[in-house]
Structure formats: structure tokens, C-alpha cells
C-alpha atoms as a PDB file:
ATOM      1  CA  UNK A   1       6.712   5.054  16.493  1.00  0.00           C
ATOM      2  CA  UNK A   2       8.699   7.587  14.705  1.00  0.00           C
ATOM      3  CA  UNK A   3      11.905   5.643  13.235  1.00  0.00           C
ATOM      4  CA  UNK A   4      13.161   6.135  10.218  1.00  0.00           C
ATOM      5  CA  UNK A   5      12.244   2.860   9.139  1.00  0.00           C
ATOM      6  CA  UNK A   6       8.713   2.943   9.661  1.00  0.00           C
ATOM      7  CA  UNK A   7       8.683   6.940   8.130  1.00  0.00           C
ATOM      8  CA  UNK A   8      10.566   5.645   5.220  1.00  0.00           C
ATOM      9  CA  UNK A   9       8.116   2.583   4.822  1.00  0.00           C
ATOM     10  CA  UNK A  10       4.838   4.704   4.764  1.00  0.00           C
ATOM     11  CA  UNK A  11       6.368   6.940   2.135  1.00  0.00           C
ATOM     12  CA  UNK A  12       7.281   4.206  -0.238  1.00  0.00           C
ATOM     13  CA  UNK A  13       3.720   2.553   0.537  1.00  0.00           C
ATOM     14  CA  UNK A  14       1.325   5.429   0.519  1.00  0.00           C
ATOM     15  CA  UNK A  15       3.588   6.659  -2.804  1.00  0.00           C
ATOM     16  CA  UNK A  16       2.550   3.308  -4.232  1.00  0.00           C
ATOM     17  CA  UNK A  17      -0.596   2.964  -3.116  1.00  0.00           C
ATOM     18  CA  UNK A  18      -1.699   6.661  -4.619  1.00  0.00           C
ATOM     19  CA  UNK A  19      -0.440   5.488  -7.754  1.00  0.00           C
ATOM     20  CA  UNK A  20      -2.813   2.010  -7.213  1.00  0.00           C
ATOM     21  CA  UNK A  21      -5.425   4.023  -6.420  1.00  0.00           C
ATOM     22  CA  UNK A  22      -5.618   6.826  -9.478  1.00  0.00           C
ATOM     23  CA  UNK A  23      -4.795   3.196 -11.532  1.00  0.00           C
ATOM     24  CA  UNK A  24      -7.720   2.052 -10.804  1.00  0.00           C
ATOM     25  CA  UNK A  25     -10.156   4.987 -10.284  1.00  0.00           C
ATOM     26  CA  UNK A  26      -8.840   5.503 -13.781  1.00  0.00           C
ATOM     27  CA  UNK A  27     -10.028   2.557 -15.518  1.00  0.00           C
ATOM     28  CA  UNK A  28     -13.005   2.073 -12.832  1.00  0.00           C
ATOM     29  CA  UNK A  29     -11.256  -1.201 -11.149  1.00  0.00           C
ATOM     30  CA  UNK A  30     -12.070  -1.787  -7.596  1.00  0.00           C
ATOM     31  CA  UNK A  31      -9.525  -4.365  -6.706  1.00  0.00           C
ATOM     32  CA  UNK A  32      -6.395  -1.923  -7.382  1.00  0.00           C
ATOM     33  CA  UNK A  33      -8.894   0.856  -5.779  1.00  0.00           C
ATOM     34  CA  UNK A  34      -9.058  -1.044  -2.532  1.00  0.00           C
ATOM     35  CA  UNK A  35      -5.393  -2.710  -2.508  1.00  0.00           C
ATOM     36  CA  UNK A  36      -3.743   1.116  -3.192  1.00  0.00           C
ATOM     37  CA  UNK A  37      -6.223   2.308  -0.124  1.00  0.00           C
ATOM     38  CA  UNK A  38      -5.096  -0.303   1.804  1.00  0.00           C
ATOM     39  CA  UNK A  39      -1.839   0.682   1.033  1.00  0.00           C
ATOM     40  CA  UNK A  40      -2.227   4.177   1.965  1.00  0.00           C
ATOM     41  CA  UNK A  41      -3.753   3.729   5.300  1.00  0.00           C
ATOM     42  CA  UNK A  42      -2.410   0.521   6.798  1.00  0.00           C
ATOM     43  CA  UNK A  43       0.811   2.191   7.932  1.00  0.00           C
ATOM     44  CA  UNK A  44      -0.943   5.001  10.396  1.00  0.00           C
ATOM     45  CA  UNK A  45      -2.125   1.678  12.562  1.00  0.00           C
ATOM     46  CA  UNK A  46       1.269  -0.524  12.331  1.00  0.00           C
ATOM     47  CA  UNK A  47       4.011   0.296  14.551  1.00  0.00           C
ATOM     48  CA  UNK A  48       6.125  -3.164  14.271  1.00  0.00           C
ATOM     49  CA  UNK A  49       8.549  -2.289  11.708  1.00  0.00           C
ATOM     50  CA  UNK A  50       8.740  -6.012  10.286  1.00  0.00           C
ATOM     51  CA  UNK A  51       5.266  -6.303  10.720  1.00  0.00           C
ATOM     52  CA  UNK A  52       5.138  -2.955   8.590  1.00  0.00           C
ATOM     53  CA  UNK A  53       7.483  -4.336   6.190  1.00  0.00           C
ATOM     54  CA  UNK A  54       5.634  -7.206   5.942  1.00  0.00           C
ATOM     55  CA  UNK A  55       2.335  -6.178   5.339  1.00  0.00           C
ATOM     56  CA  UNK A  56       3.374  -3.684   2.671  1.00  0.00           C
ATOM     57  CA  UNK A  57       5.356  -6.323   0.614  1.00  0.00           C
ATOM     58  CA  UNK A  58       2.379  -8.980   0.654  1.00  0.00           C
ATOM     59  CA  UNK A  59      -0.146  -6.295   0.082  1.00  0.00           C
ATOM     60  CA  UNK A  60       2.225  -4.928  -3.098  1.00  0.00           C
ATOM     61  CA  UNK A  61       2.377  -9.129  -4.179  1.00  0.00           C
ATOM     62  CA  UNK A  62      -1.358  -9.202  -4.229  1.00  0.00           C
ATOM     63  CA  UNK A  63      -1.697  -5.536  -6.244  1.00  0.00           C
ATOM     64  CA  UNK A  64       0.689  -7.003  -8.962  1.00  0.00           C
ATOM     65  CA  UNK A  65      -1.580 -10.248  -9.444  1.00  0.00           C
ATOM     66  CA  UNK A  66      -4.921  -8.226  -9.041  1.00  0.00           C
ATOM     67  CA  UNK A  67      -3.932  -4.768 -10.972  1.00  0.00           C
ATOM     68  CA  UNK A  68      -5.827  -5.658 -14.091  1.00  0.00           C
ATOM     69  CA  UNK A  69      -8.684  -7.803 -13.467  1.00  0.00           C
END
């Protein structure tokens, strides 16, 4: 549960997904609200580090086409 992998992915994740988040409480989006949540939270519940991996890259692929709609 504790590798350095999965520790290093929720940092770069959560770090990213804070940003998301303030982004779009900022300029009152929801989609970039909900995507940097998502990002935030998601890693708590994964333990699979390619699933973790995974997860984080699609989610950041779907904040980059949704971050200013």
C-alpha cells in the first residue's frame, strides 16, 4: 500500500488536482471542480500501482479537454 510509487503518484495527483480545483472554483466551472476532486481523492481507494497510474493519466487527459468549458 505504501510504495513509493503509489506515495509519489498521489502527490503529483492531489498537487494537480488542488490546482484543478481552485481553477475552477475560481471561475465557477464545475467540470474542472469535479475532475481536480476526483483527482484528489481517487488515490486513497487505489492500491494497483498501474491501475493508479492509469487512472490519474486518463483523468489528467479528460481535465485538459474539459478545463475551460
Amino acid at each position: 500500500m505504501f510504495s513509493p510509487y503509489n506515495i509519489l503518484a498521489a502527490f503529483i495527483f492531489g498537487s494537480i488536482g488542488w490546482g484543478a480545483w481552485r481553477y475552477g472554483r475560481k471561475l465557477d466551472l464545475w467540470k474542472p471542480v469535479v475532475i481536480g476532486l476526483a483527482l484528489m481523492v481517487y488515490p486513497y481507494f487505489i492500491y494497483n500501482a498501474w491501475l493508479l497510474w492509469g487512472i490519474g493519466v486518463a483523468l489528467l487527459v479528460t481535465l485538459w479537454f474539459h478545463h475551460d468549458e
